[in-house]
Every structure is written in structure tokens, then in C-alpha cells.
PDB file of N, CA and C in Angstrom:
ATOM      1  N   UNK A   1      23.372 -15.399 -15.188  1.00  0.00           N
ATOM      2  CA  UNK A   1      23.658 -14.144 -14.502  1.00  0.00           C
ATOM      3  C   UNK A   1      23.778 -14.451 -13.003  1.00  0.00           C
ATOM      4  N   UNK A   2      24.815 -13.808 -12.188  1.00  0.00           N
ATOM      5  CA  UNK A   2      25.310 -14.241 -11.189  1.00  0.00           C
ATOM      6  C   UNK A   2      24.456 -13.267 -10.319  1.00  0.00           C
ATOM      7  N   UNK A   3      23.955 -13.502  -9.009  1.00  0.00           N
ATOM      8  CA  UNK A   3      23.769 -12.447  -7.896  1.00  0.00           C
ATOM      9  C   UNK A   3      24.296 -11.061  -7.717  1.00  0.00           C
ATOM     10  N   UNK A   4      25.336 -10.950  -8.330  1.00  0.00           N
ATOM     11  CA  UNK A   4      26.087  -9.573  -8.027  1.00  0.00           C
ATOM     12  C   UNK A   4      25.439  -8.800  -9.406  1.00  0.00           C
ATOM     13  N   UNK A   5      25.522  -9.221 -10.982  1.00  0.00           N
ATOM     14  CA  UNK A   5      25.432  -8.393 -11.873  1.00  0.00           C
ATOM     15  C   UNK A   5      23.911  -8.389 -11.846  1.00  0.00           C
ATOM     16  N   UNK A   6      23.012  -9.631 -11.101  1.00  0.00           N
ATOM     17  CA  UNK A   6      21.560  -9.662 -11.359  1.00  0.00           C
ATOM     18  C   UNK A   6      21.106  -8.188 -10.299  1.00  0.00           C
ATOM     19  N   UNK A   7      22.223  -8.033  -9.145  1.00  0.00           N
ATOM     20  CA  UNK A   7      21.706  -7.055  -8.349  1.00  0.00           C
ATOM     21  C   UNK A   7      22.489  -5.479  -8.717  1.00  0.00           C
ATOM     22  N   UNK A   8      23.494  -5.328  -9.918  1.00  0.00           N
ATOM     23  CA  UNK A   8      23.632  -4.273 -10.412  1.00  0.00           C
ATOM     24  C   UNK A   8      22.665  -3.689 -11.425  1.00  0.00           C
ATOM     25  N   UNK A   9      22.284  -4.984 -11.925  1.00  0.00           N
ATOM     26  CA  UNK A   9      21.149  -3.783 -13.057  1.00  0.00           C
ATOM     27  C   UNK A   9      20.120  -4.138 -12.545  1.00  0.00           C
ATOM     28  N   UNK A  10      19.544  -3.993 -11.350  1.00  0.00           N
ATOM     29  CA  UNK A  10      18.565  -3.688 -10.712  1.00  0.00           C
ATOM     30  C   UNK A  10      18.543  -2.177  -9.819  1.00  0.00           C
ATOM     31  N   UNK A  11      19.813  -2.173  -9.661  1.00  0.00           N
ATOM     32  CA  UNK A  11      20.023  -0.791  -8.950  1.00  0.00           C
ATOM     33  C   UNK A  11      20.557   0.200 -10.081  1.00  0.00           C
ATOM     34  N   UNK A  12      20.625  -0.096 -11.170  1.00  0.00           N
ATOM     35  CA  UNK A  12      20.826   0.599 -12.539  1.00  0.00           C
ATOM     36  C   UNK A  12      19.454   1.256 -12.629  1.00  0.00           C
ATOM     37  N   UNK A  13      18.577   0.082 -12.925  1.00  0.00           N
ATOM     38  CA  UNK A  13      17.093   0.257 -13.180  1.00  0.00           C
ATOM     39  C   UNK A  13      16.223   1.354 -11.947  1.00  0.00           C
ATOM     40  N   UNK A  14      17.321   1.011 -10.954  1.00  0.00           N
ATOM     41  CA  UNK A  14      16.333   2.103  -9.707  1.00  0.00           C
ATOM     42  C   UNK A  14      16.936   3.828  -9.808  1.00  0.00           C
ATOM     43  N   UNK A  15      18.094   3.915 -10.488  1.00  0.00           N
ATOM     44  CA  UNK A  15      19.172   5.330 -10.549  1.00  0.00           C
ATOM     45  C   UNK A  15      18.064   5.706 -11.876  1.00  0.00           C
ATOM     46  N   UNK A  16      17.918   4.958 -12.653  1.00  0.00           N
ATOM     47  CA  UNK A  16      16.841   5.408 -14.323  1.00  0.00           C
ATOM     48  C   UNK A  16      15.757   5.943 -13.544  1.00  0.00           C
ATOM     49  N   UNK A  17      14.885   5.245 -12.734  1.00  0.00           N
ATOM     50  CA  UNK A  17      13.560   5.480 -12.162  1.00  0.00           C
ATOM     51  C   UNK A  17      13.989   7.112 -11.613  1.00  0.00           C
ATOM     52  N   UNK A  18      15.036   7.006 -10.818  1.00  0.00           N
ATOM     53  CA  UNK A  18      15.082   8.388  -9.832  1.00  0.00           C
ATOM     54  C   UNK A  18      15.613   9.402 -10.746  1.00  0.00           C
ATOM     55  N   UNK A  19      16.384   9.333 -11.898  1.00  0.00           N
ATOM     56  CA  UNK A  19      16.419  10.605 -12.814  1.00  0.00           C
ATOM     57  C   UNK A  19      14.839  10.440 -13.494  1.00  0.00           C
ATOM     58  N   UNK A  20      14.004   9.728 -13.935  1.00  0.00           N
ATOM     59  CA  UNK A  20      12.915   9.921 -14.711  1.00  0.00           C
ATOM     60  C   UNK A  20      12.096  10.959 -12.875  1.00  0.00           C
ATOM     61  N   UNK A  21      11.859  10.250 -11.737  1.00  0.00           N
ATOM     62  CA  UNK A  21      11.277  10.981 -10.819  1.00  0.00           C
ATOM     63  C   UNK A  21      11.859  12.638 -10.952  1.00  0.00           C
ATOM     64  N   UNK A  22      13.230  13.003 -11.125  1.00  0.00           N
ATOM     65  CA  UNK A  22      13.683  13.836 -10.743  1.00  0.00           C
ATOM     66  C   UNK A  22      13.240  14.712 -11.761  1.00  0.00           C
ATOM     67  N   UNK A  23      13.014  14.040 -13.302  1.00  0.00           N
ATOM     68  CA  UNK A  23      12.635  15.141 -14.250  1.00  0.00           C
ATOM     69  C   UNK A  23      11.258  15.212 -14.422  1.00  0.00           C
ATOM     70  N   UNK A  24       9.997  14.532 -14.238  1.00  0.00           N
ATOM     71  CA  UNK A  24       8.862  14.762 -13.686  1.00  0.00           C
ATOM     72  C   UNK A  24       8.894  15.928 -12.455  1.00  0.00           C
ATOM     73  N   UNK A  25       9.656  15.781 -11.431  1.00  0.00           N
ATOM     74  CA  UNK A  25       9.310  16.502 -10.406  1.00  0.00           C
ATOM     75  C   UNK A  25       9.334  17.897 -11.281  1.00  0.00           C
ATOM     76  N   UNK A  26      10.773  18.179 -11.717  1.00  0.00           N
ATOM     77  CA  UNK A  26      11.295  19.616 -12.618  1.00  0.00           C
ATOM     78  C   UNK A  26      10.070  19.849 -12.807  1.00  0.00           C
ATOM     79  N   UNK A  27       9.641  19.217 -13.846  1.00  0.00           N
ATOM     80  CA  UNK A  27       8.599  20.160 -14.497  1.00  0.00           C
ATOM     81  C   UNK A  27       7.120  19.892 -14.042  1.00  0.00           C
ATOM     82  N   UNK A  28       7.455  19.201 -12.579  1.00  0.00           N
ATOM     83  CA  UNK A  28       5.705  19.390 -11.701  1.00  0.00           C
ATOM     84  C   UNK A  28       5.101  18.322 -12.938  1.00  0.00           C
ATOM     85  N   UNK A  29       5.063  17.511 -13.493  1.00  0.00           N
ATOM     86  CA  UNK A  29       4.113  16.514 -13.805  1.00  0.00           C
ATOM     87  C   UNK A  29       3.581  16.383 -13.212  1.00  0.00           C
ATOM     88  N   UNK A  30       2.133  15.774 -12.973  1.00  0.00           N
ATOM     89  CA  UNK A  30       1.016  15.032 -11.803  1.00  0.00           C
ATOM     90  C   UNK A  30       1.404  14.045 -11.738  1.00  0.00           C
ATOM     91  N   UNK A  31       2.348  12.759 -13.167  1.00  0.00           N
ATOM     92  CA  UNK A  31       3.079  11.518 -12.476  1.00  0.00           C
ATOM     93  C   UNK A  31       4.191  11.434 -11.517  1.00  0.00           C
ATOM     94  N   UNK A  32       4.527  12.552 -10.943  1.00  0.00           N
ATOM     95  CA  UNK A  32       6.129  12.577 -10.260  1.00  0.00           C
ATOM     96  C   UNK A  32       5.378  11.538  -9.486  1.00  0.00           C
ATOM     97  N   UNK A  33       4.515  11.985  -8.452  1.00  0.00           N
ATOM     98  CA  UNK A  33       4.282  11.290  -6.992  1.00  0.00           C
ATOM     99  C   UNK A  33       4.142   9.650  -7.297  1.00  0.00           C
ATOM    100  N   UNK A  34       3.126   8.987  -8.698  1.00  0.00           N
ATOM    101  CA  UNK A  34       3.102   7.848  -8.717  1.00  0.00           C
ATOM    102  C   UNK A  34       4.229   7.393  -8.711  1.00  0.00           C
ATOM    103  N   UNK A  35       5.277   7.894  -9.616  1.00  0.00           N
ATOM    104  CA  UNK A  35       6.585   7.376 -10.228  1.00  0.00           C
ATOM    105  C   UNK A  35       7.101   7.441  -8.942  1.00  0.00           C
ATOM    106  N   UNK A  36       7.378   8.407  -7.955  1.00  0.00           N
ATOM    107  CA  UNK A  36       8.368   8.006  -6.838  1.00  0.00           C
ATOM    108  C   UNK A  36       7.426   7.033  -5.937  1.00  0.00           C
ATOM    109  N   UNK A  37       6.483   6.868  -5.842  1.00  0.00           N
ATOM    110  CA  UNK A  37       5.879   5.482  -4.793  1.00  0.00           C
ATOM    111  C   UNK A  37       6.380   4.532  -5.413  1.00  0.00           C
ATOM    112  N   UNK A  38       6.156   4.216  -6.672  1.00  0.00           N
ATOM    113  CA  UNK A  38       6.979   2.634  -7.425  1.00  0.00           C
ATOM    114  C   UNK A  38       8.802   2.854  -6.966  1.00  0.00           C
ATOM    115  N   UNK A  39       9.349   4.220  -7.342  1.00  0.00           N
ATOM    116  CA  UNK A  39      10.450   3.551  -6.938  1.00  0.00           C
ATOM    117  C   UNK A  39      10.921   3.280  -5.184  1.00  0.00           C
ATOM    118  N   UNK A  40       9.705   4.048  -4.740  1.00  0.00           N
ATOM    119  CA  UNK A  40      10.283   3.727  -3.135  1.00  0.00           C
ATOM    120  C   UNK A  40       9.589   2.505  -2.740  1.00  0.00           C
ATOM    121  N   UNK A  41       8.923   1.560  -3.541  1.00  0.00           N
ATOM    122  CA  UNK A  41       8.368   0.498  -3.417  1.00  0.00           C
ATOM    123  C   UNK A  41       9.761  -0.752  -3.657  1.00  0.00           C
ATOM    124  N   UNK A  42      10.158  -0.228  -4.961  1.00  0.00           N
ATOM    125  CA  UNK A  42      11.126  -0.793  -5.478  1.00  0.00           C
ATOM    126  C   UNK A  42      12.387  -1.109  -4.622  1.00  0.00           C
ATOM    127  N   UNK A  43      12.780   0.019  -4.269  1.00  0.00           N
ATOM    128  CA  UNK A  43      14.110   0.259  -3.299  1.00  0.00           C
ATOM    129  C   UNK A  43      13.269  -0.632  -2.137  1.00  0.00           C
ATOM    130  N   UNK A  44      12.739  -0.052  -1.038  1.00  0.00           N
ATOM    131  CA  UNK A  44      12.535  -1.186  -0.242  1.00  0.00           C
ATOM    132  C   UNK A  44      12.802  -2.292  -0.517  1.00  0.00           C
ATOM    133  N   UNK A  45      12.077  -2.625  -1.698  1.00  0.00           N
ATOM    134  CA  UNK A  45      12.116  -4.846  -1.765  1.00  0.00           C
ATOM    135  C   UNK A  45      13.268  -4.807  -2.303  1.00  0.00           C
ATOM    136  N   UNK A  46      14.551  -3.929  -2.932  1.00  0.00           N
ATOM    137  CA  UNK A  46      15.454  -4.178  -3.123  1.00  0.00           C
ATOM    138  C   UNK A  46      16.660  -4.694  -1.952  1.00  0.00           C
ATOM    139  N   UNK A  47      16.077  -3.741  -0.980  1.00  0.00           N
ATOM    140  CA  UNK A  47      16.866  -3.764   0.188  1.00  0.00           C
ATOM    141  C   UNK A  47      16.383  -5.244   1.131  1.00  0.00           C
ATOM    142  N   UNK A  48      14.965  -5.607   1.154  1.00  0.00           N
ATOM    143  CA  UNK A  48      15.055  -6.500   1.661  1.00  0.00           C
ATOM    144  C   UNK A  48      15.594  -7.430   1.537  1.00  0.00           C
ATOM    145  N   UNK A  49      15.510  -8.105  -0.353  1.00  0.00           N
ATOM    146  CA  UNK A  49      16.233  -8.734  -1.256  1.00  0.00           C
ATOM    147  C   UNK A  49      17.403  -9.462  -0.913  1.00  0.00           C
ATOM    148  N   UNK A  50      18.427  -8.493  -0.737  1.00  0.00           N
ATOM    149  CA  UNK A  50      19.683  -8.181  -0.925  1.00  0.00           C
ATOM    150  C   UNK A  50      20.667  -7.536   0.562  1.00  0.00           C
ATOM    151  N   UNK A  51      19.782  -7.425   1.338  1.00  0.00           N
ATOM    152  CA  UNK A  51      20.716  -7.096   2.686  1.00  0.00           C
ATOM    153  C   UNK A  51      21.536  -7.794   3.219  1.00  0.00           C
ATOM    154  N   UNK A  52      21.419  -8.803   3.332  1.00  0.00           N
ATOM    155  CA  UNK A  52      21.561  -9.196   4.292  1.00  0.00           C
ATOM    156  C   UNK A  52      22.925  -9.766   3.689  1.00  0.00           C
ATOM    157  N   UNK A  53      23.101  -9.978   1.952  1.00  0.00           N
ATOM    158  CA  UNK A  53      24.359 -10.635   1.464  1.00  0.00           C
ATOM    159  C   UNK A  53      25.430 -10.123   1.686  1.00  0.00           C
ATOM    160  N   UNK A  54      26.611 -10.689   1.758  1.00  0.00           N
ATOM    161  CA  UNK A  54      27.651 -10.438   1.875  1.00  0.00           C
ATOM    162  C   UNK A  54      28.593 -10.014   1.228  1.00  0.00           C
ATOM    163  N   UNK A  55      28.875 -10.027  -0.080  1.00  0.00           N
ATOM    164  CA  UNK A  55      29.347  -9.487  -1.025  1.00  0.00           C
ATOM    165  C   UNK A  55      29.527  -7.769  -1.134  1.00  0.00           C
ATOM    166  N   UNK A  56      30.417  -7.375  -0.863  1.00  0.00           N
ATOM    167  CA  UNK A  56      31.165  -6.179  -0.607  1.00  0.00           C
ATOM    168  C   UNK A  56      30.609  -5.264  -2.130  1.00  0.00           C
ATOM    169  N   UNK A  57      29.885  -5.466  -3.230  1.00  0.00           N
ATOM    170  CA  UNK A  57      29.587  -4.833  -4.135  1.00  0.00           C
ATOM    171  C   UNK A  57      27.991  -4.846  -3.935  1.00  0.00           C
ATOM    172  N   UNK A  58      27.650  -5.796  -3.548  1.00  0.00           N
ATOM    173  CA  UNK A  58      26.218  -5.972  -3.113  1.00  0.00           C
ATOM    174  C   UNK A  58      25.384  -5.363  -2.073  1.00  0.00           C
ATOM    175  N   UNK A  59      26.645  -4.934  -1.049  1.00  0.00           N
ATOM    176  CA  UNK A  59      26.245  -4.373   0.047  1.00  0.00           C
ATOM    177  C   UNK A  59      26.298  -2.685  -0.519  1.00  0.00           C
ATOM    178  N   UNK A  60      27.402  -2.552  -1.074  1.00  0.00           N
ATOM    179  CA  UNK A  60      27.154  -0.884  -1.935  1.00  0.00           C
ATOM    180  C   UNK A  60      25.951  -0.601  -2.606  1.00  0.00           C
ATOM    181  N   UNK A  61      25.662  -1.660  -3.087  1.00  0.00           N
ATOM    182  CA  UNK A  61      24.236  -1.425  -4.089  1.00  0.00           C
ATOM    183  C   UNK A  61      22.661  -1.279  -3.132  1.00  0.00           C
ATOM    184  N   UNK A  62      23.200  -1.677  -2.240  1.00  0.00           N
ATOM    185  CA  UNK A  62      22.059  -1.901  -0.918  1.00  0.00           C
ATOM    186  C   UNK A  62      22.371  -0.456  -0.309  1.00  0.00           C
ATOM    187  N   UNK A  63      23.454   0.236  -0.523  1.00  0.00           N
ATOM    188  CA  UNK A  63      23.701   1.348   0.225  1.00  0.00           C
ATOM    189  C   UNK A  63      23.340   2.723  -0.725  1.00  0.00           C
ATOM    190  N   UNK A  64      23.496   2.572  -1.839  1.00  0.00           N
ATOM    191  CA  UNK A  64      22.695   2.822  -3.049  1.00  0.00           C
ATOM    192  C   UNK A  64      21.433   3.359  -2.848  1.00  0.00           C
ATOM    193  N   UNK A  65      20.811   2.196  -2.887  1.00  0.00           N
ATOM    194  CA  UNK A  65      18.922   2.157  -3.069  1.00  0.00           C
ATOM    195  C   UNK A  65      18.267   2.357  -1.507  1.00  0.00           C
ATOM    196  N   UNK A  66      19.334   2.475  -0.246  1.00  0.00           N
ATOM    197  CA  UNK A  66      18.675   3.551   0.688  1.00  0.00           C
ATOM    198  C   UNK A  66      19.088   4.546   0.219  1.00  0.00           C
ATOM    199  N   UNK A  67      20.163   5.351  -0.300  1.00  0.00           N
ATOM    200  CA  UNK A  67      20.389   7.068  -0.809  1.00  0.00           C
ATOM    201  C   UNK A  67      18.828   7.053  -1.557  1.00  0.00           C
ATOM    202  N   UNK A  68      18.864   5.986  -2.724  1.00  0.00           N
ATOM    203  CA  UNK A  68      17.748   6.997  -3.568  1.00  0.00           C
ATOM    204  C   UNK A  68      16.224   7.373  -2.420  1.00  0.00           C
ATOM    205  N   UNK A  69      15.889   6.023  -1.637  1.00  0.00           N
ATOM    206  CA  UNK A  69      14.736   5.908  -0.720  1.00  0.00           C
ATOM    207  C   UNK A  69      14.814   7.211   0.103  1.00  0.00           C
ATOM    208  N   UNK A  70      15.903   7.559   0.699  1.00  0.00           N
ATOM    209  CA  UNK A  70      16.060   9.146   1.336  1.00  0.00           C
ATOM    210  C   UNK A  70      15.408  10.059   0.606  1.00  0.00           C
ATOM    211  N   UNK A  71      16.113  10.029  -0.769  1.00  0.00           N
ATOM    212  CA  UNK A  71      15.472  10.826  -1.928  1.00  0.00           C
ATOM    213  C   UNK A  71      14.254  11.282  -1.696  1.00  0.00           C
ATOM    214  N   UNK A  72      13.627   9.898  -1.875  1.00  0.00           N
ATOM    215  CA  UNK A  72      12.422  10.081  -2.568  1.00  0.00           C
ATOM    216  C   UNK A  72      11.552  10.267  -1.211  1.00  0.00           C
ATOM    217  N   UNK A  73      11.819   9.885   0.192  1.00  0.00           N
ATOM    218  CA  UNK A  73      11.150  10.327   1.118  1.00  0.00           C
ATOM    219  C   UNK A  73      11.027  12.304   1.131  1.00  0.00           C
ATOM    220  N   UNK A  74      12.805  12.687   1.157  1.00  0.00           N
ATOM    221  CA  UNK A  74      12.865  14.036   1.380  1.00  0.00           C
ATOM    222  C   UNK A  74      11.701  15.098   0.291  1.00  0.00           C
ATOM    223  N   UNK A  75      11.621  14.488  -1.232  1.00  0.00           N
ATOM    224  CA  UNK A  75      10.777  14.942  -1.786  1.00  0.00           C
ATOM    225  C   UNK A  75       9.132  14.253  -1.502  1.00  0.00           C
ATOM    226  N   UNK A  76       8.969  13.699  -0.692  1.00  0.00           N
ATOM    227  CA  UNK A  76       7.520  13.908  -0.434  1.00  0.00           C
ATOM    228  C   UNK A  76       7.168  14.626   0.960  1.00  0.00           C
ATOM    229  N   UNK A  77       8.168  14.787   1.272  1.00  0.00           N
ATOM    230  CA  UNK A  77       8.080  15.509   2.687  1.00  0.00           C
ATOM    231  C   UNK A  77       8.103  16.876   2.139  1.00  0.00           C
ATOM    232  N   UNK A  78       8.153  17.521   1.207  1.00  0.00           N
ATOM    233  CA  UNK A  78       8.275  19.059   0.680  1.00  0.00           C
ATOM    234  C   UNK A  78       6.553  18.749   0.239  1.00  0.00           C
ATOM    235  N   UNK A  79       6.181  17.463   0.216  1.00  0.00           N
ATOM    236  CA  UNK A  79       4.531  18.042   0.428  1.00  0.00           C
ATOM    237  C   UNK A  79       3.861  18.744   0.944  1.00  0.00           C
ATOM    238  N   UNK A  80       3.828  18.457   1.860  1.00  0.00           N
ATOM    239  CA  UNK A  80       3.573  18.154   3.946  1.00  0.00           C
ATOM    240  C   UNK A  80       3.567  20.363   3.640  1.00  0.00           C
TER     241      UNK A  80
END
């Protein structure tokens, strides 16, 4: 597995995490909040990972997993 498809289904795996966050949140589970710290754990080291490469599909996927990190900041800020 090459760098590019090893870093698509990783950002596959982070879009799964943020619909599972998104349907916890729906229905107020008490796991939403753990589930979005793992994926904003996730996204970070994804981004560190993977920034800096050059690859024009790689850099989308990096542009990706900051949208979901927005996400998941904007819904913990409706804590507050």
C-alpha cells in the first residue's frame, strides 16, 4: 500500500468516526464527547503525519481532517 491510498483510508476511517460522533451527539449519548476527543486526537496526528507531503490528493485529505477538527471543535464549544 502506497502513501496516498495508506492516507485515504485513514481519512475514510476519520469521516466514519465523525458520522458515528454526529449520531451520538443526535441522540445526546454521554459517549459523543469521548468519541469526538479520539477523533480530534486522530485528525491532529493525521495532519501532522501527512502535511507537509506533497502529493496533490494527500494534501486534500489533510484539508479534509482540518474540516472534520473544526467540526468537532465547533461542537464542543456549544458546551461552553
Amino acid at each position: 500500500m502506497d502513501k496516498r491510498q495508506k492516507a485515504e483510508k485513514e481519512i475514510n476511517h476519520l469521516h466514519d468516526l465523525m458520522d458515528e460522533v454526529d449520531n451520538l451527539k443526535r441522540e445526546n449519548h454521554i459517549n459523543w464527547k469521548e468519541k469526538a476527543g479520539e477523533l480530534s486526537s486522530q485528525t491532529r496526528l493525521f495532519q501532522i503525519e501527512y502535511s507537509r507531503d506533497s502529493d496533490i490528493n494527500i494534501k486534500d485529505f489533510v484539508q479534509q481532517a482540518l474540516n472534520l477538527e473544526v467540526r468537532v471543535q465547533k461542537f464542543r464549544q456549544e458546551l461552553i
